[in-house]
Protein backbone atom coordinates (compact mmCIF):
# COMPACT_ATOMS: atom_id res chain seq x y z
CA UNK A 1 53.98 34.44 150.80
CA UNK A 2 56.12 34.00 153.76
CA UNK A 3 59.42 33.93 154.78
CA UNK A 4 61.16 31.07 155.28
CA UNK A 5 62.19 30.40 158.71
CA UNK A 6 65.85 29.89 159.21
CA UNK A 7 66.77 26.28 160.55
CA UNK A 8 67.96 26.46 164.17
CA UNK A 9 71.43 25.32 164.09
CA UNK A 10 71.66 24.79 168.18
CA UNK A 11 71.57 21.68 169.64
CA UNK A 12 71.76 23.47 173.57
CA UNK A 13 68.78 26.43 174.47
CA UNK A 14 70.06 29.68 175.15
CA UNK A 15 69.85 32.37 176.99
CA UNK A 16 71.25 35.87 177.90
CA UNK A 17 73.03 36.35 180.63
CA UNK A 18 75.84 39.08 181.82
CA UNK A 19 78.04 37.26 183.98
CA UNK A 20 82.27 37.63 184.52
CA UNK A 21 84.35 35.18 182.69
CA UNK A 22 88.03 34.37 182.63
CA UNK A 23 89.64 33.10 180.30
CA UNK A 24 93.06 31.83 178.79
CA UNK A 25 95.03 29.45 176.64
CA UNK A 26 94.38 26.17 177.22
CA UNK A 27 96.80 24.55 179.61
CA UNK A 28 94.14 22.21 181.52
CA UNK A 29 94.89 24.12 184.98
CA UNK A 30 91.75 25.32 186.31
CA UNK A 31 93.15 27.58 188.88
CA UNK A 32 93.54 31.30 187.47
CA UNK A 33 95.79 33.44 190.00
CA UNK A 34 97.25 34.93 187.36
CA UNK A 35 97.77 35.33 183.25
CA UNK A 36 94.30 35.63 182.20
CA UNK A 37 91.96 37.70 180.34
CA UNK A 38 88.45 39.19 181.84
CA UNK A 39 85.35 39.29 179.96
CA UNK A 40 81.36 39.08 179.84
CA UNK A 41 79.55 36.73 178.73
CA UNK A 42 76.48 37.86 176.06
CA UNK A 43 74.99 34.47 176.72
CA UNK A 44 75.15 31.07 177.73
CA UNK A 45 73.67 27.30 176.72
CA UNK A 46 75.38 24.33 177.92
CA UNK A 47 76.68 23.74 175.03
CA UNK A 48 78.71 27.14 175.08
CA UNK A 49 78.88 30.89 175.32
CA UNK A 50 79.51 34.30 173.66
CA UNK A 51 82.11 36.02 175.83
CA UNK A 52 83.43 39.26 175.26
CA UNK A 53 87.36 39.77 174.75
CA UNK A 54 89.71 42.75 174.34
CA UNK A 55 91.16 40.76 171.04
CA UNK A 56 90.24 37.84 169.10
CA UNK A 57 91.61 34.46 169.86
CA UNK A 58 92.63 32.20 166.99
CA UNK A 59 89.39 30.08 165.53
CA UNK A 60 89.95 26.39 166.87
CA UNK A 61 92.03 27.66 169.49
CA UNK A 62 91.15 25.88 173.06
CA UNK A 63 90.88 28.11 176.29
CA UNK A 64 90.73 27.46 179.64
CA UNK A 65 87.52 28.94 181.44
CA UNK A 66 86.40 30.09 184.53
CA UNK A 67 81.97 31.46 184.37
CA UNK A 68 81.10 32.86 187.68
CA UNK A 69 77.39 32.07 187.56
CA UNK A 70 75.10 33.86 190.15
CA UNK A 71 74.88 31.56 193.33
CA UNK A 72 77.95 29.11 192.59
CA UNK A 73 81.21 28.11 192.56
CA UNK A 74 83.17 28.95 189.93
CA UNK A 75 82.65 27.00 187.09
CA UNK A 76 85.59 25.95 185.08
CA UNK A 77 85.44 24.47 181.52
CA UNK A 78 87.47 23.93 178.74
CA UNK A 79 86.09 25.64 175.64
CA UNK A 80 87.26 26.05 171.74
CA UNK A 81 86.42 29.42 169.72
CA UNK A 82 84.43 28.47 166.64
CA UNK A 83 84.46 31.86 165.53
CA UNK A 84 84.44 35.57 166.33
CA UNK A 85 81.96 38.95 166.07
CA UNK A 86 82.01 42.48 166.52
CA UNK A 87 79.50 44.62 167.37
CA UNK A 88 78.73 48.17 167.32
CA UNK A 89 76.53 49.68 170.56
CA UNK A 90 76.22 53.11 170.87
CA UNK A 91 79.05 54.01 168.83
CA UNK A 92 81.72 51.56 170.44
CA UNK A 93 82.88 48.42 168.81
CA UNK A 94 82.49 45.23 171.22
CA UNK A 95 84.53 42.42 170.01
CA UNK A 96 82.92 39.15 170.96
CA UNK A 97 84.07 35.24 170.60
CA UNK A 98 81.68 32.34 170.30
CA UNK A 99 82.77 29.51 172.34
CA UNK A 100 81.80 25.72 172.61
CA UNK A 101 82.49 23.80 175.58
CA UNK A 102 84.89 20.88 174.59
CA UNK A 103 85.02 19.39 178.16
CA UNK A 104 83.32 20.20 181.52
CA UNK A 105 82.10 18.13 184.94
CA UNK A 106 78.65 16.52 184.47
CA UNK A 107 78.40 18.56 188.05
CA UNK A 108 79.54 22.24 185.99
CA UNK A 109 77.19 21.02 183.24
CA UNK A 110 74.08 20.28 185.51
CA UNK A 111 74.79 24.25 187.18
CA UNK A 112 75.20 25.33 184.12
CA UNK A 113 71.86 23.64 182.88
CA UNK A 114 69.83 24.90 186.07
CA UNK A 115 71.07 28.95 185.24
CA UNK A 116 69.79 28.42 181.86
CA UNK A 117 66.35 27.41 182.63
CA UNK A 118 66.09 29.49 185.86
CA UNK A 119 66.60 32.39 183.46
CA UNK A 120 64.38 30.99 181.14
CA UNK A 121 61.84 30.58 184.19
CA UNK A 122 62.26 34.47 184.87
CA UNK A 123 61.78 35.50 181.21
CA UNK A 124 58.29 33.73 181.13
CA UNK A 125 56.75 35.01 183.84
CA UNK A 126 58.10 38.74 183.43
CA UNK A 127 55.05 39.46 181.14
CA UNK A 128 52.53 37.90 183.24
């Protein structure tokens, strides 16, 4: 008999993707000269991302984002952490937060959009 599949909780595709993100508490500012944290995103939807962080930030806890997706500006949106992760590679513990975008530009979301299904794009055809 099998398994039964698990129901796909995402409303937004998504993909991998390794790209720098910073990030911050939420003060609606989208310039970032200085008081923020670095990470790396795991992967991205338009709907939101898994980013890597030095620390957890409080669940429900808003941040102010900056994604610096291949071939664009900056992208800033404002995301809230719906939870937290860590996991082990190669011996190391990698502390990740999962992230849904609470407001962005319908311009941010449309980039944003395009890099997801441009990657998609690139992971079809790599078997062919």
């Amino acid at each position: 008999m099998e398994e039964p599949k698990k129901q796909e909780k995402r409303r937004f595709v998504r993909v991998e993707i390794t790209v720098p993100v910073k990030y911050r508490s939420y003060r609606n500012d989208s310039i970032f000269r200085a008081n923020f944290n670095v990470g790396r995103s795991r992967d991205l939807s338009v709907g939101g991302l898994r980013v890597s962080v030095s620390k957890h930030n409080p669940v429900d806890s808003k941040l102010d984002m900056e994604i610096e997706l291949p071939d664009s500006m900056p992208a800033y949106v404002i995301g809230k952490v719906v939870g937290g992760e860590d996991v082990v590679i190669d011996g190391i513990v990698h502390h990740y937060d999962r992230i849904s975008f609470v407001d962005m530009d319908k311009e941010i979301q449309d980039v944003i959009m395009k890099q997801v299904f441009e990657n998609l794009r690139k992971k079809g055809t790599k078997g062919r």
